[in-house]
C-alpha atoms as a PDB file:
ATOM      1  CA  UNK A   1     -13.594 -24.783  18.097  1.00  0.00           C
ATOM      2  CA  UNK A   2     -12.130 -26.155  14.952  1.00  0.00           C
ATOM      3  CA  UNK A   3     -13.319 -23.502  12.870  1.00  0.00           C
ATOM      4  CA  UNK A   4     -11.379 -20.923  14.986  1.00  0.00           C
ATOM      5  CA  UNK A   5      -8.387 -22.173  15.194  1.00  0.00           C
ATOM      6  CA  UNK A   6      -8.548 -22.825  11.712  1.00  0.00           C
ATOM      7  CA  UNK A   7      -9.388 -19.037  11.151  1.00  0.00           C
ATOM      8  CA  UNK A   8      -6.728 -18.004  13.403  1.00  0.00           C
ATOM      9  CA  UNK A   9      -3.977 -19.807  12.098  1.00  0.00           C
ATOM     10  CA  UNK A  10      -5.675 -18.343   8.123  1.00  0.00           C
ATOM     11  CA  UNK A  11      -4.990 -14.672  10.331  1.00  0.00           C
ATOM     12  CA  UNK A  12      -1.724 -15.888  11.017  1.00  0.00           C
ATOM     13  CA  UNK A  13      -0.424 -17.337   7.840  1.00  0.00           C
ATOM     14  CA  UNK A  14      -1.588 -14.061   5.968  1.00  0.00           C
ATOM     15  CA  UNK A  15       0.301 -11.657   8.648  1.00  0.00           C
ATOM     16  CA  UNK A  16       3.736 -13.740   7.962  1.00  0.00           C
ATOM     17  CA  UNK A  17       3.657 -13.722   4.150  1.00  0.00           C
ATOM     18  CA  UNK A  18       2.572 -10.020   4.325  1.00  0.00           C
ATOM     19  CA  UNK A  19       5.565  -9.487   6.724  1.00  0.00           C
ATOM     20  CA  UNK A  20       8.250 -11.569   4.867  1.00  0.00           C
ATOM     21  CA  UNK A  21       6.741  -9.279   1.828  1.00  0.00           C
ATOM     22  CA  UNK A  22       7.719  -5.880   3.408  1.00  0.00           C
ATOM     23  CA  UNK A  23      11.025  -7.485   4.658  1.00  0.00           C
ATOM     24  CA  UNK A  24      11.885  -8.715   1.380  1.00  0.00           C
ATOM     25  CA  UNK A  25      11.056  -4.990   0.234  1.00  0.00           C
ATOM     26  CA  UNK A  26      13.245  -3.258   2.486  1.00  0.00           C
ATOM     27  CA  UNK A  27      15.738  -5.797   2.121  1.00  0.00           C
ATOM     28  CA  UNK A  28      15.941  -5.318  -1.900  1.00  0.00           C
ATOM     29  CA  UNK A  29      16.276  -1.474  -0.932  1.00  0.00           C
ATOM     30  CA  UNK A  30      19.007  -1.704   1.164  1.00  0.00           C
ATOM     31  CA  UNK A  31      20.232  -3.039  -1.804  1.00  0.00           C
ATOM     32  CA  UNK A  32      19.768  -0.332  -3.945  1.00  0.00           C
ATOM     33  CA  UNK A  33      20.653   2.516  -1.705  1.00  0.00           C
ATOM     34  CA  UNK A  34      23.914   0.573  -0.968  1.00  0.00           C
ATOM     35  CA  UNK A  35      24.747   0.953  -5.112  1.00  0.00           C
ATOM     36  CA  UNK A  36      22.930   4.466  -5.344  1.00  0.00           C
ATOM     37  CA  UNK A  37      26.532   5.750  -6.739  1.00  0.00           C
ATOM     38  CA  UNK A  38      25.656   4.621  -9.958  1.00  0.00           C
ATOM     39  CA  UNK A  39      21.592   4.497  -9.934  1.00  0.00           C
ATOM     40  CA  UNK A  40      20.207   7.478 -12.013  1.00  0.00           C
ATOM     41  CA  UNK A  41      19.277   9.858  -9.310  1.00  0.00           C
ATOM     42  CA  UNK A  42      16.986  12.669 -11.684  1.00  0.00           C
ATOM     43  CA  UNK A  43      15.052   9.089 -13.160  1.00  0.00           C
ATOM     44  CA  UNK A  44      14.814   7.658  -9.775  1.00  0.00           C
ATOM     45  CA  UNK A  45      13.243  10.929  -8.658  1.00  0.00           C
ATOM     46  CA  UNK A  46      11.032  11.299 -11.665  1.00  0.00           C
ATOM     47  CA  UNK A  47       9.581   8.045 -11.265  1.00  0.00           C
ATOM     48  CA  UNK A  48       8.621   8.429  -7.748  1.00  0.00           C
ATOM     49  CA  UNK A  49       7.036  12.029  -8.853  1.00  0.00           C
ATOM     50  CA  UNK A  50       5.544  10.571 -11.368  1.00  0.00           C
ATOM     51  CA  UNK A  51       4.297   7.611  -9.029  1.00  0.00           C
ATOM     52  CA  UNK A  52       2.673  10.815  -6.558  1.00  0.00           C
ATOM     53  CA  UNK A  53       1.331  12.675  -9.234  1.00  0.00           C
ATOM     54  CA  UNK A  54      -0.805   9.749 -10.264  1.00  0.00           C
ATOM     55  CA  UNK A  55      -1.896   8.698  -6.973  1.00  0.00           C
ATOM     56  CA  UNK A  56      -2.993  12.245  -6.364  1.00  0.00           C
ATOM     57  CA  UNK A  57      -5.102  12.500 -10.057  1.00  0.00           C
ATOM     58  CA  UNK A  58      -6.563   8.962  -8.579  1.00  0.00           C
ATOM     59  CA  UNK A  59      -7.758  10.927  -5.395  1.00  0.00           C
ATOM     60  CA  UNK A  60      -9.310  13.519  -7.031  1.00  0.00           C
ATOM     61  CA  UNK A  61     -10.694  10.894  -9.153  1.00  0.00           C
ATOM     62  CA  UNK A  62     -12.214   9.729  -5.799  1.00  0.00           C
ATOM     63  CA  UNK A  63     -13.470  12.954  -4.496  1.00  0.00           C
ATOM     64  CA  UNK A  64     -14.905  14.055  -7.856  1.00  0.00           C
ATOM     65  CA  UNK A  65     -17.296  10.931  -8.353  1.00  0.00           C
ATOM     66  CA  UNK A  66     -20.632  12.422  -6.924  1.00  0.00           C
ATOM     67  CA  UNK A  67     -22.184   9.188  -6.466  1.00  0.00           C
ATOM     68  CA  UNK A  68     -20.169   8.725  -3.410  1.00  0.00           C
ATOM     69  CA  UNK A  69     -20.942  10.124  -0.065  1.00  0.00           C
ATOM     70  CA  UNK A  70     -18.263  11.154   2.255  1.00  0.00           C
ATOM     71  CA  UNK A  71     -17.785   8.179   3.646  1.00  0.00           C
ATOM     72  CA  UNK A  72     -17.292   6.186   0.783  1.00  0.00           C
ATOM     73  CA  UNK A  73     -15.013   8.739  -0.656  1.00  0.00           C
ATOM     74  CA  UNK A  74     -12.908   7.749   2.517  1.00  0.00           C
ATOM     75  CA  UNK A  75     -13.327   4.293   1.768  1.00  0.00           C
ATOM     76  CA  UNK A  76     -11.922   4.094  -1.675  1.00  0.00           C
ATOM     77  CA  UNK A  77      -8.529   6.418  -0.899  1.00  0.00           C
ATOM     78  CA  UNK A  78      -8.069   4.012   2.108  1.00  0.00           C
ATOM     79  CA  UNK A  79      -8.526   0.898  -0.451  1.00  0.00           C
ATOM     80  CA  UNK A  80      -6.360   2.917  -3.376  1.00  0.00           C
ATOM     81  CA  UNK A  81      -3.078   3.544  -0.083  1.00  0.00           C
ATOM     82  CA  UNK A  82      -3.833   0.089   0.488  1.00  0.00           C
ATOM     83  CA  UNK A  83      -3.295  -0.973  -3.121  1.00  0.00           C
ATOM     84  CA  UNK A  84       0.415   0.735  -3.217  1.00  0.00           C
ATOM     85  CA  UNK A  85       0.933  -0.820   0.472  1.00  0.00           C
ATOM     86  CA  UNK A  86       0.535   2.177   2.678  1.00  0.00           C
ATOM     87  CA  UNK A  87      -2.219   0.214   4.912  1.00  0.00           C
ATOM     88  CA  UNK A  88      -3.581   1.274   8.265  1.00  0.00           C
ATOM     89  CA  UNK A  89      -5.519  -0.149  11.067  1.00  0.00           C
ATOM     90  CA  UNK A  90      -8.450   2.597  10.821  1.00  0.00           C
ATOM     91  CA  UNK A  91     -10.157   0.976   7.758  1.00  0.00           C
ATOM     92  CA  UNK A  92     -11.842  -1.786   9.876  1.00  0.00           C
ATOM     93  CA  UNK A  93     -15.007  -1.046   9.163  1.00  0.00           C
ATOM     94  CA  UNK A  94     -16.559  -4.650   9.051  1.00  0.00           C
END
């Protein structure tokens, strides 16, 4: 009984320092959008094009290893969106 509740409140710490993360985030973009008068807008842009393009040479990356069968394939893009915090609740394998 132990044991569960202290895996539960383990479930719970990591869900409220993963949420005060993403808070903090938007928070500190608030920020900046509230000063975007005198942000660079073209190196702003570039980065985040920059950012995409890279992810994208990453997924082909992925696709192109032909070790990997099509699930796996799946498996590492949903670990590389995790790893720039776009997570979702599909890659619950386990």
């Amino acid at each position: 009984m132990f044991a569960i509740c202290d895996l539960a409140h383990q479930e719970y710490e990591s869900f409220r320092l993963k949420k005060e993360e993403d808070m903090l985030a938007q928070a500190l973009g608030w920020m900046l959008l509230s000063h975007k008068k005198t942000l660079d807008k073209t190196a702003l842009t570039d980065r985040v094009k920059s950012d995409a393009e890279k992810f994208l040479v990453d997924i082909v990356a992925i696709l192109n290893r032909e070790e990997l069968n099509d699930f796996h394939c799946v498996d590492k893009i949903i670990e590389r969106l995790e790893k720039i915090g776009l997570n979702t609740s599909r890659h619950d394998f386990g």
